[in-house]
Structures are given as structure tokens and as C-alpha cells.
N, C-alpha and C. Protein backbone atom coordinates (compact mmCIF):
# COMPACT_ATOMS: atom_id res chain seq x y z
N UNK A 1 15.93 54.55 173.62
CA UNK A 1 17.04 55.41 173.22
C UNK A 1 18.32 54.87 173.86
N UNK A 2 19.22 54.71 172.69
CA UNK A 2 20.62 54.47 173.97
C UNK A 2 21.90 55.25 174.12
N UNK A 3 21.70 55.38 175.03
CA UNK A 3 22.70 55.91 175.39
C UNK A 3 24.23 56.10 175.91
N UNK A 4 25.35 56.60 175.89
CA UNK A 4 26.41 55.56 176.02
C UNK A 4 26.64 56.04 177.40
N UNK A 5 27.41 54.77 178.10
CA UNK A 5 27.83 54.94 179.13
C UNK A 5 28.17 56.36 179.92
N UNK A 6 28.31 57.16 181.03
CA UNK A 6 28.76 58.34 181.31
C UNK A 6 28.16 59.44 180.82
N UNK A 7 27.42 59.11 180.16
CA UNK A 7 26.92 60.84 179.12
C UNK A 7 25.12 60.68 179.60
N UNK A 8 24.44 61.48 179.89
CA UNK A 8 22.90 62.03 179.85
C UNK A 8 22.52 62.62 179.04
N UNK A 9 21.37 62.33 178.62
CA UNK A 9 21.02 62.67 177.56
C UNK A 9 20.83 64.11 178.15
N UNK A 10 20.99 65.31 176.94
CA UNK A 10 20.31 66.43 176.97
C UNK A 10 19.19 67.00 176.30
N UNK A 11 18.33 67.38 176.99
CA UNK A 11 17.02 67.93 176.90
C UNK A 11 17.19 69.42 176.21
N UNK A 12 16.28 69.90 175.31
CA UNK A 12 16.51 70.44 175.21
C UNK A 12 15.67 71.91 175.91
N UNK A 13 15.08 71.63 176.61
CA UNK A 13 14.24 72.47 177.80
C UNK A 13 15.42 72.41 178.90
N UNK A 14 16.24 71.91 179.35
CA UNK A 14 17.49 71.96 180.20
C UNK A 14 18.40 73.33 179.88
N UNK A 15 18.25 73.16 178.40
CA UNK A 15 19.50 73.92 177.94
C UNK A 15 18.84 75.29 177.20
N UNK A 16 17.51 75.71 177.38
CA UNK A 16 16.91 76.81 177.37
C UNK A 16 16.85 77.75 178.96
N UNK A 17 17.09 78.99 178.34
CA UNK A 17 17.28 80.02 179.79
C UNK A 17 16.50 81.06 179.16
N UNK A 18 15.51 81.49 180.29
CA UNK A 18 15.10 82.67 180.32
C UNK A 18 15.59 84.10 180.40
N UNK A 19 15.46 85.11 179.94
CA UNK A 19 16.55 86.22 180.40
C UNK A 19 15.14 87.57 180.02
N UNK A 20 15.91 88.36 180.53
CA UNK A 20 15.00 89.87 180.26
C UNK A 20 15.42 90.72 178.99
N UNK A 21 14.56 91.29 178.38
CA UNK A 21 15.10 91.71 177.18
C UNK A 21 16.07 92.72 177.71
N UNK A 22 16.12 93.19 178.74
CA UNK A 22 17.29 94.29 179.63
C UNK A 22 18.71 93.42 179.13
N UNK A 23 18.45 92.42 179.57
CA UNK A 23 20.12 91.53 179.53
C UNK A 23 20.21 91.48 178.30
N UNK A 24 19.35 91.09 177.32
CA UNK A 24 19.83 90.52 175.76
C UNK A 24 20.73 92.28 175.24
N UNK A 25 19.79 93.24 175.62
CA UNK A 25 20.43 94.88 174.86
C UNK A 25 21.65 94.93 176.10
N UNK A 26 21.86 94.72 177.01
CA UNK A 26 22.50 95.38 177.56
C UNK A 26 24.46 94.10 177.09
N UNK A 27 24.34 92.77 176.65
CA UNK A 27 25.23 91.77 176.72
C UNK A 27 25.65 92.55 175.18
N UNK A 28 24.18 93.20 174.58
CA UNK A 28 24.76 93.33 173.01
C UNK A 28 25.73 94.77 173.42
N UNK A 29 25.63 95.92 174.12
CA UNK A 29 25.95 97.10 174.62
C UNK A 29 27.50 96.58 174.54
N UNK A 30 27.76 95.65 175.73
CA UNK A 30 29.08 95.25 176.20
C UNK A 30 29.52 94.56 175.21
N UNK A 31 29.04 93.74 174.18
CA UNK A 31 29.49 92.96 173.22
C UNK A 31 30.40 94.25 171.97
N UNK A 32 29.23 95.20 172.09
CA UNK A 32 29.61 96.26 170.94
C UNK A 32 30.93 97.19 171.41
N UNK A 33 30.58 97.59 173.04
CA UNK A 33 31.83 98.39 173.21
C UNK A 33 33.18 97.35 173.34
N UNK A 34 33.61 96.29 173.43
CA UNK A 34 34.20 95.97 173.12
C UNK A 34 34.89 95.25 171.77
N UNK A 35 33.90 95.10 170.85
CA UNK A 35 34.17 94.95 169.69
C UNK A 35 35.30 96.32 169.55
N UNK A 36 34.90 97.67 169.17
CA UNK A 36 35.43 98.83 169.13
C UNK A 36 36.46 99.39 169.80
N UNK A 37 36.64 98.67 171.15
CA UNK A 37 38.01 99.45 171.53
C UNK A 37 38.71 98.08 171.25
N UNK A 38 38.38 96.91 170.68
CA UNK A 38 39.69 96.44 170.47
C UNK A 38 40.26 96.79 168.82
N UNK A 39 38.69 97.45 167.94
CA UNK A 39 39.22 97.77 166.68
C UNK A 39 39.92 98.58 166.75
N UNK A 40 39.97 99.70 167.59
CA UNK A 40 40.44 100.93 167.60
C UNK A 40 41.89 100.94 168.72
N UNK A 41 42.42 99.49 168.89
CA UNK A 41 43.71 100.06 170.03
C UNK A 41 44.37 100.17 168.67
N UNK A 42 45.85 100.44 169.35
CA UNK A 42 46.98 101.00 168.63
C UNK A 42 47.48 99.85 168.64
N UNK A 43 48.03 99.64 166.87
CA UNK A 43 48.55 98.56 166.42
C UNK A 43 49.85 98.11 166.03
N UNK A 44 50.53 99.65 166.43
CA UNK A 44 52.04 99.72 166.06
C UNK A 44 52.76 99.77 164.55
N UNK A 45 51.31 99.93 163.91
CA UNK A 45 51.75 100.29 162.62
C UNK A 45 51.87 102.00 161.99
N UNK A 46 52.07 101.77 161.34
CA UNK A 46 52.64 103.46 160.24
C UNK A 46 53.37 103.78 160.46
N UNK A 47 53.32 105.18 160.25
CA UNK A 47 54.51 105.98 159.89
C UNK A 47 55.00 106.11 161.51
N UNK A 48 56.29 106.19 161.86
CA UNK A 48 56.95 106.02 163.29
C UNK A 48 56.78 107.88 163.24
N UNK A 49 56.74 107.95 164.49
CA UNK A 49 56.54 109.80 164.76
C UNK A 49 57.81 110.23 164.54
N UNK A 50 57.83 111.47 164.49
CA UNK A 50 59.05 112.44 164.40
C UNK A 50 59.43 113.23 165.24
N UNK A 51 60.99 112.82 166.25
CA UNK A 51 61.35 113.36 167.05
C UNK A 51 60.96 115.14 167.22
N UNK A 52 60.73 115.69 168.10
CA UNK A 52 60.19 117.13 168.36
C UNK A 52 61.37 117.99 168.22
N UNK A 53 62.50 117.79 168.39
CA UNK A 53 64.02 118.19 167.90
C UNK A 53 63.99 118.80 165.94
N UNK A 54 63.70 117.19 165.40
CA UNK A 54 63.00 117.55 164.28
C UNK A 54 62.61 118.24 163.25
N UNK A 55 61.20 118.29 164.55
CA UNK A 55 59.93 118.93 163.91
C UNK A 55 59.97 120.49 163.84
N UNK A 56 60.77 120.60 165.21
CA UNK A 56 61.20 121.77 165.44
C UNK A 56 62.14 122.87 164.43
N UNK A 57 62.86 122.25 163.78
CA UNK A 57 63.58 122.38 162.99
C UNK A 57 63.13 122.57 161.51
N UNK A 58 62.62 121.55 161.15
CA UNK A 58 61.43 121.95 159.73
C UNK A 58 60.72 122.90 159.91
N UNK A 59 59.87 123.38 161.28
CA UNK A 59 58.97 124.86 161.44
C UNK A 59 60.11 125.64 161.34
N UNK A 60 61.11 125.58 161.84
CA UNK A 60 62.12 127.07 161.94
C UNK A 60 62.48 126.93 160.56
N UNK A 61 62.68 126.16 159.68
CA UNK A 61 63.02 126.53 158.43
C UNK A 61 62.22 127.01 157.37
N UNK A 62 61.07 126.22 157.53
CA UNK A 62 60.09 127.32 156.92
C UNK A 62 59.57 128.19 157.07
N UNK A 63 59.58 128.71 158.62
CA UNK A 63 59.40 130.33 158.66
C UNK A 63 60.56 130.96 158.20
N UNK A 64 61.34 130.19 158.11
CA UNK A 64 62.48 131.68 158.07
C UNK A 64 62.61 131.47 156.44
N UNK A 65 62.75 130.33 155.71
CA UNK A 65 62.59 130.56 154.40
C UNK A 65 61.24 130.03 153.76
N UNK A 66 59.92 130.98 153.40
CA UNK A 66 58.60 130.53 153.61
C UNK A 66 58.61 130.28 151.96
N UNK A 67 59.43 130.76 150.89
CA UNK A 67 59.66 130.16 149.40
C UNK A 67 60.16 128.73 149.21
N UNK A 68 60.82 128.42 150.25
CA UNK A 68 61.23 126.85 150.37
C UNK A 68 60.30 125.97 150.41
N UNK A 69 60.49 124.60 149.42
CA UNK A 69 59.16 123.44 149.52
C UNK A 69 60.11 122.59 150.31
N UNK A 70 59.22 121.54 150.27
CA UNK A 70 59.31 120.12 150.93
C UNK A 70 60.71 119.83 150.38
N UNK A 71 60.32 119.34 149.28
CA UNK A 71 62.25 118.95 148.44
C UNK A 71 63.15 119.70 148.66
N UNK A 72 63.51 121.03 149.17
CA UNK A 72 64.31 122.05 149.09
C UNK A 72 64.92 121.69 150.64
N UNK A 73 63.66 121.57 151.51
CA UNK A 73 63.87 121.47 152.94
C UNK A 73 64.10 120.17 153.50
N UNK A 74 63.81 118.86 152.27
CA UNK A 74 64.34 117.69 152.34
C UNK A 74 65.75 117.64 152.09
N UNK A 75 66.38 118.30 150.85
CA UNK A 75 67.80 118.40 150.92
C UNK A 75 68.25 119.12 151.83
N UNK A 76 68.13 120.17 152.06
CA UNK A 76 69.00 120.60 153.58
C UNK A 76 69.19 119.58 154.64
N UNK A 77 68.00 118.98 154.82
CA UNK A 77 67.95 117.82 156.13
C UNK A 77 69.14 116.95 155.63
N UNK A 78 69.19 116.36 154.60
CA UNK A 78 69.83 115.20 154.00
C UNK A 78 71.48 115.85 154.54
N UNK A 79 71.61 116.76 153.87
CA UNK A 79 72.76 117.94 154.06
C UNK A 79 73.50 117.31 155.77
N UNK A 80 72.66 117.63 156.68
CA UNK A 80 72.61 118.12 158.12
C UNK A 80 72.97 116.40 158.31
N UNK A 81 72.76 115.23 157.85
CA UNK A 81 72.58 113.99 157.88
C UNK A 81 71.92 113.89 158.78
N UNK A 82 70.49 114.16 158.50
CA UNK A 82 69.21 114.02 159.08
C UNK A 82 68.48 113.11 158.08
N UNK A 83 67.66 111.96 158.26
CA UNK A 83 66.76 111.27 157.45
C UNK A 83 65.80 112.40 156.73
């Protein structure tokens, strides 16, 4: 067999490891919870929140006028030069 300069051959009984089936479930455990919290961080996408000033303001208007829709209470905002 030849081999090149600097390099050994590898065996492939070298590069076999024993382990406990404890480690194989437990690497998949840690493999899985981190799969999931990196699916699940926050990605900085959607809709941007709505100041509590606001929000505040859309509840007080629809309690006080509870016949008013969305569009009705969208033009007032617009009105107020509120987005």
C-alpha cells in the first residue's frame, strides 16, 4: 500500500468509538432542544407592536363608541395624524 509522505493510514477500527445507548438518546435530547429554541428565537420579523399610548386609545374609542368599526376608528386615527 502506498502511502504519501506525512499522512497514516487510517484504520478503520481507530476511528470506531464505543458509547452507551444513554449518550446516543441523551446527544439526540440536546441535539433536539436545540434545534427548537433556535427555530423558535425571535426573528425580527412582522408586524412592529403598537405603542400602549395607542392601544390605549383605540380601547377608549370603542368603548365609548361600541357602533364604530375598524374603518370608522381608522379614520379618526388618520384625522388625529396617527398611522
Amino acid at each position: 500500500m502506498h502511502v504519501p509522505i506525512g499522512h497514516e493510514p487510517v484504520l478503520l477500527v481507530d476511528a470506531l468509538v464505543v458509547v452507551k445507548p444513554e449518550m446516543v438518546i441523551a446527544w439526540h435530547r440536546r441535539g433536539f432542544r436545540a434545534y427548537w429554541t433556535w427555530k423558535s428565537r425571535k426573528k425580527g420579523v412582522g408586524r412592529p407592536e403598537i405603542d400602549t399610548e395607542l392601544r390605549d386609545l383605540v380601547r377608549q374609542m370603542c368603548e365609548s363608541n361600541p357602533l364604530c368599526g375598524a374603518s370608522k376608528i381608522h379614520g379618526e386615527l388618520l384625522k388625529l395624524g396617527r398611522p
